[in-house]
N, C-alpha and C. Protein backbone atom coordinates (compact mmCIF):
# COMPACT_ATOMS: atom_id res chain seq x y z
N UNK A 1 3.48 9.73 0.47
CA UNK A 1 4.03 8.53 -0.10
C UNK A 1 3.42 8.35 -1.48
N UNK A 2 4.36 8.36 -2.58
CA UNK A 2 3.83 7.67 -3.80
C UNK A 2 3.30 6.36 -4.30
N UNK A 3 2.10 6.34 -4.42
CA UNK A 3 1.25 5.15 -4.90
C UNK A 3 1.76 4.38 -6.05
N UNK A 4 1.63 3.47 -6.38
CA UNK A 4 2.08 2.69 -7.59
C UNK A 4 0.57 2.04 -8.05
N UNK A 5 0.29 1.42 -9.64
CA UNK A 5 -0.68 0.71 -9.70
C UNK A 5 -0.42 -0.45 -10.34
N UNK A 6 -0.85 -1.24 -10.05
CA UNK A 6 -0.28 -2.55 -10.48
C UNK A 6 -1.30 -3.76 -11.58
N UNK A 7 -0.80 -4.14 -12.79
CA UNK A 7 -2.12 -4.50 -13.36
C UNK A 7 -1.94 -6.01 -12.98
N UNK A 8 -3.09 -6.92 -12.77
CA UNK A 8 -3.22 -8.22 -12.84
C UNK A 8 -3.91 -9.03 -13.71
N UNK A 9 -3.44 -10.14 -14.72
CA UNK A 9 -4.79 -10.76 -15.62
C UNK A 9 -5.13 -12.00 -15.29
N UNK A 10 -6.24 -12.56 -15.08
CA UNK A 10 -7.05 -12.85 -14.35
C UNK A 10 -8.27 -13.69 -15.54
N UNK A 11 -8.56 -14.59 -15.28
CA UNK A 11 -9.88 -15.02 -16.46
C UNK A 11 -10.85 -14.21 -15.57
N UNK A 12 -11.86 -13.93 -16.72
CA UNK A 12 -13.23 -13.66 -15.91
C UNK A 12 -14.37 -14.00 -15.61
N UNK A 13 -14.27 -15.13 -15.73
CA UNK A 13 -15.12 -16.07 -15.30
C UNK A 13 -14.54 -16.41 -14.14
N UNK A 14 -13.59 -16.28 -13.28
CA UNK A 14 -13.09 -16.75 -12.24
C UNK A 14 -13.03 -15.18 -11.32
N UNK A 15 -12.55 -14.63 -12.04
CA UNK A 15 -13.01 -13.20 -11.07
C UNK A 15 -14.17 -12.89 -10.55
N UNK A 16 -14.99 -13.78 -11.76
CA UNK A 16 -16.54 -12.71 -11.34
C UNK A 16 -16.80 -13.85 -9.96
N UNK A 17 -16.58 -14.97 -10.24
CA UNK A 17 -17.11 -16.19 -9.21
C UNK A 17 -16.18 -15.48 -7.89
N UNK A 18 -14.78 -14.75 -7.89
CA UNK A 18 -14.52 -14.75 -6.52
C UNK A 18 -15.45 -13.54 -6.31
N UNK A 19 -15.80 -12.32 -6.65
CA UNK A 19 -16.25 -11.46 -6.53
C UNK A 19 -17.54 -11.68 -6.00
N UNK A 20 -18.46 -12.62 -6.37
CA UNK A 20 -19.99 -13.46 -6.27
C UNK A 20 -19.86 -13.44 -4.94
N UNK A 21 -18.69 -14.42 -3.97
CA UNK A 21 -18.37 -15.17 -3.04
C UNK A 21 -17.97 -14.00 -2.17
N UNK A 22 -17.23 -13.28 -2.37
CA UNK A 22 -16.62 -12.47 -1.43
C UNK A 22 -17.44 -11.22 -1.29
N UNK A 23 -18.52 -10.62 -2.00
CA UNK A 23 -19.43 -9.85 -1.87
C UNK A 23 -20.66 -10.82 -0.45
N UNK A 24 -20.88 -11.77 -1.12
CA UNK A 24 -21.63 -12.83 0.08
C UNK A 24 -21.12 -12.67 1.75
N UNK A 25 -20.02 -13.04 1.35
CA UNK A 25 -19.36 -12.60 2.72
C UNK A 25 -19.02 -10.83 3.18
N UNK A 26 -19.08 -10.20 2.37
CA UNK A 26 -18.68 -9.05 2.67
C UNK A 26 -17.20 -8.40 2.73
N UNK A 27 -16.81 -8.87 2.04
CA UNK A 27 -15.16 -8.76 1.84
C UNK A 27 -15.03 -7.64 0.68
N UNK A 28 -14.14 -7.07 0.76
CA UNK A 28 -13.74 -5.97 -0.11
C UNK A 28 -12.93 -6.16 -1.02
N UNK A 29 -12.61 -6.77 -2.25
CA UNK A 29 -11.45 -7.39 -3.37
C UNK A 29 -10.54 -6.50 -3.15
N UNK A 30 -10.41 -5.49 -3.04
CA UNK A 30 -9.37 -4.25 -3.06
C UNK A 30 -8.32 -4.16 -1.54
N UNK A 31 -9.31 -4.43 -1.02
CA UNK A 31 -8.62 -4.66 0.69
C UNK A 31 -7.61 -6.12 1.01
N UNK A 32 -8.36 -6.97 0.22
CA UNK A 32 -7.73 -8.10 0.20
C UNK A 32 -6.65 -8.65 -0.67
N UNK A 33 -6.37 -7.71 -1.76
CA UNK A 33 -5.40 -7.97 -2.57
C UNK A 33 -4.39 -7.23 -1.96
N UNK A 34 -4.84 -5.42 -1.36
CA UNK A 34 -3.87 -5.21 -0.37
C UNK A 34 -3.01 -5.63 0.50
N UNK A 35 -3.68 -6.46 1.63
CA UNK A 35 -3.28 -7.23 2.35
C UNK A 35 -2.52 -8.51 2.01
N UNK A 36 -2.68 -8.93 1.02
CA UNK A 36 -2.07 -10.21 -0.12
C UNK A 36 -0.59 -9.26 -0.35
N UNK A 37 -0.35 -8.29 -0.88
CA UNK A 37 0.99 -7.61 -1.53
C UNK A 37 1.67 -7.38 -0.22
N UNK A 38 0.87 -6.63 0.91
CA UNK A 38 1.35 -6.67 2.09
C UNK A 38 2.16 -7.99 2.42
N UNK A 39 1.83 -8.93 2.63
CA UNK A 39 2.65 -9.99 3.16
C UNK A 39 3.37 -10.44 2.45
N UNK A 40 3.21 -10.79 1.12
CA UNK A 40 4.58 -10.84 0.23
C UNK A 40 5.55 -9.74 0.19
N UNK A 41 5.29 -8.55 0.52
CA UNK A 41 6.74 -7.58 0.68
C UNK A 41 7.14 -7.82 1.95
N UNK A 42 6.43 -8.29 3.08
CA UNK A 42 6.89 -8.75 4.28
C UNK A 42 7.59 -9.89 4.29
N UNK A 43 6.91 -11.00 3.57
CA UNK A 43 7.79 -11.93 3.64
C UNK A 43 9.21 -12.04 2.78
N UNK A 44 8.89 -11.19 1.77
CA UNK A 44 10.67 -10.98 0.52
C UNK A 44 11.26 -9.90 1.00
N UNK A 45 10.98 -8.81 1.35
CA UNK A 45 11.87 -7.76 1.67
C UNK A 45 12.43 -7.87 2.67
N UNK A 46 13.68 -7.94 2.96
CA UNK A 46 14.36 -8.28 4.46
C UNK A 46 14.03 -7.20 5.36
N UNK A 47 13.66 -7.62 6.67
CA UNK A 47 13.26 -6.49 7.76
C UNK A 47 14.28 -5.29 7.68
N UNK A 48 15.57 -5.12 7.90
CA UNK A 48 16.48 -3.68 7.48
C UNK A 48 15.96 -2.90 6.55
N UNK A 49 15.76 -3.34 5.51
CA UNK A 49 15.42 -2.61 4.08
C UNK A 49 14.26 -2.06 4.77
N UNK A 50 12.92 -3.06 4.89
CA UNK A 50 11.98 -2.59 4.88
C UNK A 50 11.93 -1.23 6.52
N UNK A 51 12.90 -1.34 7.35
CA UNK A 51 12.89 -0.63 8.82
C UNK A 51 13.20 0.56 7.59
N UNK A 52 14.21 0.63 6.99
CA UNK A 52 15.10 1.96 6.15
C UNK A 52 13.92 2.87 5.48
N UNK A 53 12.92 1.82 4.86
CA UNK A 53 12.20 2.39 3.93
C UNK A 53 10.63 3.02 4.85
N UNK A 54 10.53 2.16 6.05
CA UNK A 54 9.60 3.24 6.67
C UNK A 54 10.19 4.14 7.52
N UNK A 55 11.20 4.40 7.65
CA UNK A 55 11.78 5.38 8.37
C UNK A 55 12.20 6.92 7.18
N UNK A 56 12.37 6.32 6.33
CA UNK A 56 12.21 7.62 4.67
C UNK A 56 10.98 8.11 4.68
N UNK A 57 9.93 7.32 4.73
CA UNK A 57 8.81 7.64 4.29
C UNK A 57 8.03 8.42 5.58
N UNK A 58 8.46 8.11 6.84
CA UNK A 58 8.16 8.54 8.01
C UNK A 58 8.60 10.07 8.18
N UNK A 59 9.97 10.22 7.75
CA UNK A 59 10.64 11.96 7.26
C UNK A 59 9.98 12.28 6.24
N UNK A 60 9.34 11.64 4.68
CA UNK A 60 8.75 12.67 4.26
C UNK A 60 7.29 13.11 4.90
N UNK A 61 6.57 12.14 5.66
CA UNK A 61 5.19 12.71 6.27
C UNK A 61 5.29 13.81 6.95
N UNK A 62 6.02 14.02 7.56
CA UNK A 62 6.48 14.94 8.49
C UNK A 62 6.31 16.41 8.11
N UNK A 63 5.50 17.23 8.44
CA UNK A 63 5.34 18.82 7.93
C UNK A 63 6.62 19.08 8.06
N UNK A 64 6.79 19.97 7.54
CA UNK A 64 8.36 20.89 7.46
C UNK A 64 7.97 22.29 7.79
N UNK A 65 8.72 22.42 8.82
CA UNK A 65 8.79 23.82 10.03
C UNK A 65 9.27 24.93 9.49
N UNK A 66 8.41 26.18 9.07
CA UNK A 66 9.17 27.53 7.72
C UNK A 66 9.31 28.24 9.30
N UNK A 67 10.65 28.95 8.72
CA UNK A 67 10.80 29.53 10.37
C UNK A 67 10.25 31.28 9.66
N UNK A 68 10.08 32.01 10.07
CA UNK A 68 9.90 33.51 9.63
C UNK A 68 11.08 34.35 9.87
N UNK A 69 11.07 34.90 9.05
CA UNK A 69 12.26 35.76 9.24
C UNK A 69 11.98 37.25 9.23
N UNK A 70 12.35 38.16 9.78
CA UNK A 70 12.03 39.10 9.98
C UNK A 70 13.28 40.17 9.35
N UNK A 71 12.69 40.80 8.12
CA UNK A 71 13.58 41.76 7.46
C UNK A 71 13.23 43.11 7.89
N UNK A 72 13.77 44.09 8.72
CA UNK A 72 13.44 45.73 8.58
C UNK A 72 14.75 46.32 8.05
């Protein structure tokens, strides 16, 4: 599956304070913004689309079977 990267701007003085807070607790910023995009494509993308689009992505994971062929 192809990754995308996504930029966000942010003051930094407010980043660093969530970063302060969520290091305290032990939270991972990266995991949690994950999980943040996660539920907004859950909640906007209509369930069909999104069934269509893990079922594509489910055929490309999939090894692909080389059969051998035998030339004499």
């Amino acid at each position: 599956m192809k990754k995308a990267n996504l930029t966000v701007t942010f003051e930094k003085e407010k980043l660093d304070a969530l970063c302060y807070y969520l290091e305290k607790k032990e939270v991972d910023l990266q995991n949690e913004l994950n999980d943040t995009i996660h539920k907004l494509y859950v909640r906007h993308v209509p369930q069909p689309t999104r069934a269509y689009i893990e079922d594509k992505l489910s055929k490309e994971q999939k090894p692909v079977k080389v059969k051998k062929m035998d030339f004499k």
